[in-house]
PDB file of N, CA and C in Angstrom:
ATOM      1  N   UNK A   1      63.331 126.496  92.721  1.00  0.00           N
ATOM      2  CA  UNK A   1      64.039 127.202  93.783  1.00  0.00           C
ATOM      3  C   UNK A   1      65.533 127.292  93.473  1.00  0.00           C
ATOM      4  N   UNK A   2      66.017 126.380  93.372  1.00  0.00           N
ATOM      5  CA  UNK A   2      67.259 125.988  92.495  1.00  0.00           C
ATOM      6  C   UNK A   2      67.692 127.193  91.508  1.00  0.00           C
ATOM      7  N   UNK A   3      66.787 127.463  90.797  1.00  0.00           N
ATOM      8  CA  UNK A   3      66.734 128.534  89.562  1.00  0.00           C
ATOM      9  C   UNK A   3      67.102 129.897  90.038  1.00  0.00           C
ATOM     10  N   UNK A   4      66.457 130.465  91.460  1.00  0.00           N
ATOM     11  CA  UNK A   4      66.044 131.956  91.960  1.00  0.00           C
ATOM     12  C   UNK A   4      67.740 131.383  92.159  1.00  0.00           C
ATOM     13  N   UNK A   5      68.303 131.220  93.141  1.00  0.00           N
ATOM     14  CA  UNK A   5      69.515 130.389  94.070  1.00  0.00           C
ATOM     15  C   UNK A   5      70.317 130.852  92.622  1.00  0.00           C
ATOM     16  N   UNK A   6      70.685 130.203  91.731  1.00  0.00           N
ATOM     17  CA  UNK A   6      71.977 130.705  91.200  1.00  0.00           C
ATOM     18  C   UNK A   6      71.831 131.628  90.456  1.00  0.00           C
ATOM     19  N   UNK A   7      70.773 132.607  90.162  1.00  0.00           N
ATOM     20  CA  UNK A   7      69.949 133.729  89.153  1.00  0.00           C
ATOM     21  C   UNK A   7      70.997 134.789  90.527  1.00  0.00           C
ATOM     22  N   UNK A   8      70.384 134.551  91.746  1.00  0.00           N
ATOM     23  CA  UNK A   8      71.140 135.399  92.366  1.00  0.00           C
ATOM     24  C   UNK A   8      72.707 135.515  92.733  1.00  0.00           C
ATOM     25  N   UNK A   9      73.316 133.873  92.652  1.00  0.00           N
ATOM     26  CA  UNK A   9      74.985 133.976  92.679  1.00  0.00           C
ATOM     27  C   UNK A   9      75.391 134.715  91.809  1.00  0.00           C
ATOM     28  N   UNK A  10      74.703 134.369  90.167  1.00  0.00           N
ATOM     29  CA  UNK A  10      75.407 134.641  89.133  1.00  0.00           C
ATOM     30  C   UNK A  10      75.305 136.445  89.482  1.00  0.00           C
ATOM     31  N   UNK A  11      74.551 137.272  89.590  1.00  0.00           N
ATOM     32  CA  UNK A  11      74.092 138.433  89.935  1.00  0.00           C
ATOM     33  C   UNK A  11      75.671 139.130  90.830  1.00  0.00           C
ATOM     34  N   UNK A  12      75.816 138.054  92.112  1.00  0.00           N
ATOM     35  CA  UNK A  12      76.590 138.298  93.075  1.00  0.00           C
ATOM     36  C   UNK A  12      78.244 138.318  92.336  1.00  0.00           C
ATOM     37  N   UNK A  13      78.127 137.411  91.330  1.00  0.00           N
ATOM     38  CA  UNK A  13      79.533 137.155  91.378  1.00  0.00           C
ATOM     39  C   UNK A  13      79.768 138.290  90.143  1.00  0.00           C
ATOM     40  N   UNK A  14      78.995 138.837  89.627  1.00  0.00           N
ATOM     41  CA  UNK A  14      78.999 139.387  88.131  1.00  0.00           C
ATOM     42  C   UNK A  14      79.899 141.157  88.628  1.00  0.00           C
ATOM     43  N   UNK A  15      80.884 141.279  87.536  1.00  0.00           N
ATOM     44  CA  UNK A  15      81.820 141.961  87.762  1.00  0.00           C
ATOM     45  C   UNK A  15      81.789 143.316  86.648  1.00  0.00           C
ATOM     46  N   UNK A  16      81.646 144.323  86.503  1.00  0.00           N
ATOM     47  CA  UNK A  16      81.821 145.416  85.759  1.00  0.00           C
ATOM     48  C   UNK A  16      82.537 146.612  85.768  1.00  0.00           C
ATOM     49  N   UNK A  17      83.116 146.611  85.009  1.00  0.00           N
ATOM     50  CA  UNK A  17      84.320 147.366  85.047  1.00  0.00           C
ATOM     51  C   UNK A  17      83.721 148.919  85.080  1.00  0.00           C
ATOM     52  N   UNK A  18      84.931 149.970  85.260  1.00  0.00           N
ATOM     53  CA  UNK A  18      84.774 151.252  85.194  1.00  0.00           C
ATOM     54  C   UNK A  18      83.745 151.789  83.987  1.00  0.00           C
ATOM     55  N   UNK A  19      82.660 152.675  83.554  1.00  0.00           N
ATOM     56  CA  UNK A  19      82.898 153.392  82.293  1.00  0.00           C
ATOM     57  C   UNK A  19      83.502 154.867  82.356  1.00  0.00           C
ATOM     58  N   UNK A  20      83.310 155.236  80.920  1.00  0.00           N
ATOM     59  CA  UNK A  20      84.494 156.361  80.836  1.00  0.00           C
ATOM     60  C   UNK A  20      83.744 157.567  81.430  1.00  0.00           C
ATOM     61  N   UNK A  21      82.461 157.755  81.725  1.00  0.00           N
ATOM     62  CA  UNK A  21      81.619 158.502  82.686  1.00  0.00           C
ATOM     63  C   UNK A  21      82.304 158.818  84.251  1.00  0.00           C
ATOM     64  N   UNK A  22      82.357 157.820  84.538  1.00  0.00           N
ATOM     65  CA  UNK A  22      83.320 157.229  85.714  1.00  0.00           C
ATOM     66  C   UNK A  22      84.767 157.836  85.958  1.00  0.00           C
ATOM     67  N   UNK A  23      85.488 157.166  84.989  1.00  0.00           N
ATOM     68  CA  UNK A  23      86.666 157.853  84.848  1.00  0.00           C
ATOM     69  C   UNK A  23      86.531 159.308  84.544  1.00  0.00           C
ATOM     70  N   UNK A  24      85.930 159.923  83.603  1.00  0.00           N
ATOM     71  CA  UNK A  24      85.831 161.290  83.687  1.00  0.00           C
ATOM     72  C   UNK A  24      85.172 162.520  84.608  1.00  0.00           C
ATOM     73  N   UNK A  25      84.862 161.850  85.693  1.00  0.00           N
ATOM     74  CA  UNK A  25      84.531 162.409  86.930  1.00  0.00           C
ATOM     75  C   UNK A  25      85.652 162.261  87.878  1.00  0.00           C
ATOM     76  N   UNK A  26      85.978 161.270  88.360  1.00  0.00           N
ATOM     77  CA  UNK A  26      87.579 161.087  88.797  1.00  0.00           C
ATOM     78  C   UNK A  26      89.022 162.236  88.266  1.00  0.00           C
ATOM     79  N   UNK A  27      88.932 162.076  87.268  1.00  0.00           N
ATOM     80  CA  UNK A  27      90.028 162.972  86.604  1.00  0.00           C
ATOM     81  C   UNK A  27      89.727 164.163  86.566  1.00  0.00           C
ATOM     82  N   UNK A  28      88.029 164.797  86.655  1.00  0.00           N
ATOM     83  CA  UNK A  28      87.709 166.155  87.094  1.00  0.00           C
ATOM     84  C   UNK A  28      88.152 166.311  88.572  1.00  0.00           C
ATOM     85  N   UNK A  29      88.038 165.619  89.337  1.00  0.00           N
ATOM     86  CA  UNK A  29      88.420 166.115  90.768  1.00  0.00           C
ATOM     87  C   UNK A  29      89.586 165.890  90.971  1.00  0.00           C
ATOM     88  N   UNK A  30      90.213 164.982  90.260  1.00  0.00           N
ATOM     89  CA  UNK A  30      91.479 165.407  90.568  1.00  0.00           C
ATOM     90  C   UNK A  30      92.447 166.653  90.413  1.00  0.00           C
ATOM     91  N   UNK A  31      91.676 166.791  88.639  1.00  0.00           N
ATOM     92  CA  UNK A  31      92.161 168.337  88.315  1.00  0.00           C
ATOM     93  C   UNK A  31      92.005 169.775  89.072  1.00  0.00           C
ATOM     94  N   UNK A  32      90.560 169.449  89.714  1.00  0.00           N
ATOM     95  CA  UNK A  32      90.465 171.058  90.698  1.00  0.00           C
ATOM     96  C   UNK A  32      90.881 170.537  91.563  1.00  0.00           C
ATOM     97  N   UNK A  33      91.715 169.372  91.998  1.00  0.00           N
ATOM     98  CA  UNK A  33      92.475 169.074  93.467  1.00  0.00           C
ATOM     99  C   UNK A  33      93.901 169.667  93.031  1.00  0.00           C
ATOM    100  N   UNK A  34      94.067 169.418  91.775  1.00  0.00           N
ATOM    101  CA  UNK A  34      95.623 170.011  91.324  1.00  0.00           C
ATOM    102  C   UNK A  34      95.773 171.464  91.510  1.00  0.00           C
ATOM    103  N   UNK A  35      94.060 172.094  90.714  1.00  0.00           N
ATOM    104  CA  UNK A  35      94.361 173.629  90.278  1.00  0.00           C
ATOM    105  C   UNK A  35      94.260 174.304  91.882  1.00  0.00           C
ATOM    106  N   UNK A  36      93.392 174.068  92.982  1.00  0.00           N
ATOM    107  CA  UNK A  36      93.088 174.151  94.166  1.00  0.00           C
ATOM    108  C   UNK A  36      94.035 174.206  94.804  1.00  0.00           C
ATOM    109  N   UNK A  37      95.463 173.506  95.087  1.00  0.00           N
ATOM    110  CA  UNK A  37      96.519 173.390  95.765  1.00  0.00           C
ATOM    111  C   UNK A  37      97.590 174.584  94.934  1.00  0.00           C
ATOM    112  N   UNK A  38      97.431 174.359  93.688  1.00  0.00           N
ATOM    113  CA  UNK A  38      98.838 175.422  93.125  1.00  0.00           C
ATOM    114  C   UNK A  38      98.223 176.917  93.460  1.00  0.00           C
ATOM    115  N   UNK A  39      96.693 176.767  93.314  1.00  0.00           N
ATOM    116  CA  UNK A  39      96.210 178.516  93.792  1.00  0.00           C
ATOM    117  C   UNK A  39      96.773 178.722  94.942  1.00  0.00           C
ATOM    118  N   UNK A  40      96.634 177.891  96.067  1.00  0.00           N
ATOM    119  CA  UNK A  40      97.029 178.070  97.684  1.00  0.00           C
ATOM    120  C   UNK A  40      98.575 178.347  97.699  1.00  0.00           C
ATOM    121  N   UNK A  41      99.285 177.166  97.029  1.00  0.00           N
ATOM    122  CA  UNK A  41     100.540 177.319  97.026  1.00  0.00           C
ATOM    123  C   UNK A  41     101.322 178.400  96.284  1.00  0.00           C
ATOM    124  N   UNK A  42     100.285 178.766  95.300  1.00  0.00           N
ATOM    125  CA  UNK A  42     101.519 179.774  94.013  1.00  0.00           C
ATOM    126  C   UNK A  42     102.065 181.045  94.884  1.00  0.00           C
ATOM    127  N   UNK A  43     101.653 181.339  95.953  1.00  0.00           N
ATOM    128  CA  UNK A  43     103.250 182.085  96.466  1.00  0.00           C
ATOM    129  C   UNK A  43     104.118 181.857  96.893  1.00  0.00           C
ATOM    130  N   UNK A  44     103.903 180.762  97.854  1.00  0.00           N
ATOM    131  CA  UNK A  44     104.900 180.323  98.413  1.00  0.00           C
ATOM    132  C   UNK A  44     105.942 179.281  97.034  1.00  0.00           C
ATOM    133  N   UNK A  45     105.437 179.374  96.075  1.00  0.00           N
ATOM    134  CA  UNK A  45     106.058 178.455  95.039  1.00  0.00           C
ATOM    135  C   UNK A  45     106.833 179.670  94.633  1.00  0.00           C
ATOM    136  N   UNK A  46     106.499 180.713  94.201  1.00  0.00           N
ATOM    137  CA  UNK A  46     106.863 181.787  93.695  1.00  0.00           C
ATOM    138  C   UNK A  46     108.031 182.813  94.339  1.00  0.00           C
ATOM    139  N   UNK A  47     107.520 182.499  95.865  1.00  0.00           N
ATOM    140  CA  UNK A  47     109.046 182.780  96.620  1.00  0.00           C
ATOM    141  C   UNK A  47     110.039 182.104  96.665  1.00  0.00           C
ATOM    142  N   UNK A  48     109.923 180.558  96.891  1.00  0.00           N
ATOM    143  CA  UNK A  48     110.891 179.578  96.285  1.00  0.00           C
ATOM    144  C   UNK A  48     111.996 179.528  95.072  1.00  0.00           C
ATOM    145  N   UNK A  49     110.945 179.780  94.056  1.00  0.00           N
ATOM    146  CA  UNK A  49     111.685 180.171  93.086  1.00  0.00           C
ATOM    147  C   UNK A  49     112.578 181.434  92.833  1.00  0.00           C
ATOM    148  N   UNK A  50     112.121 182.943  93.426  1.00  0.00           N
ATOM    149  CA  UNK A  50     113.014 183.732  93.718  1.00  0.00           C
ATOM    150  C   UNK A  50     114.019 183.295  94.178  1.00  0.00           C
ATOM    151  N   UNK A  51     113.697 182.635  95.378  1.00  0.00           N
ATOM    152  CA  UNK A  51     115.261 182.067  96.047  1.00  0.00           C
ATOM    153  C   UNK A  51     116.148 181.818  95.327  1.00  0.00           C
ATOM    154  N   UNK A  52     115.694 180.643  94.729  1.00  0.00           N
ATOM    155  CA  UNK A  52     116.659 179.902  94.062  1.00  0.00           C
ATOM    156  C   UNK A  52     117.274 180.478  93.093  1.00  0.00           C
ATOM    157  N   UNK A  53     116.315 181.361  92.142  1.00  0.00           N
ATOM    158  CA  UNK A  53     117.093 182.541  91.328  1.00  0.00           C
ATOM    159  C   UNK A  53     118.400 182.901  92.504  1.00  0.00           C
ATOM    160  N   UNK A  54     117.642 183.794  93.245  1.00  0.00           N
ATOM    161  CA  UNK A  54     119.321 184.675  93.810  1.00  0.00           C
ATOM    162  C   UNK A  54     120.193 183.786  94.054  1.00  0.00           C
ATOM    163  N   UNK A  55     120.232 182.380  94.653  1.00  0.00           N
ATOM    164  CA  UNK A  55     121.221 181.390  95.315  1.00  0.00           C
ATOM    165  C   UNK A  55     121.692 181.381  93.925  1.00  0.00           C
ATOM    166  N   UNK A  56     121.294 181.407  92.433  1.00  0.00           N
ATOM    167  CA  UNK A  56     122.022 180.938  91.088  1.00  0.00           C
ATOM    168  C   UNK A  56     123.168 182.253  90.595  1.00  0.00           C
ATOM    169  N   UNK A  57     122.624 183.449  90.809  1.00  0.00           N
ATOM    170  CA  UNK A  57     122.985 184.819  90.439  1.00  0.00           C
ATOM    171  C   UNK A  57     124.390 184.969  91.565  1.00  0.00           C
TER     172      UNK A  57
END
């Protein structure tokens, strides 16, 4: 009984890190979270930048 008992701590306490599967799903959504926001934003980015042109001119 003893045996099942720490078969399952060791189980509990056992720790595994990220793989790069993992990480490369993460960094996909982040990227269409990036490309997703500059689509929405690229006019209003684009008028901004006019601005600031004329405020330089």
């Amino acid at each position: 009984m003893l045996k099942i008992f720490n078969f399952f701590a060791s189980l509990r306490n056992r720790e595994e890190g990220q793989t790069m599967a993992e990480y490369g799903v993460v960094l996909a959504v982040i990227t269409i979270a990036v490309f997703a926001a500059l689509t929405l934003l690229s006019g209003n980015i684009s008028d901004a930048l006019t601005r600031v042109a004329g405020y330089i001119t």
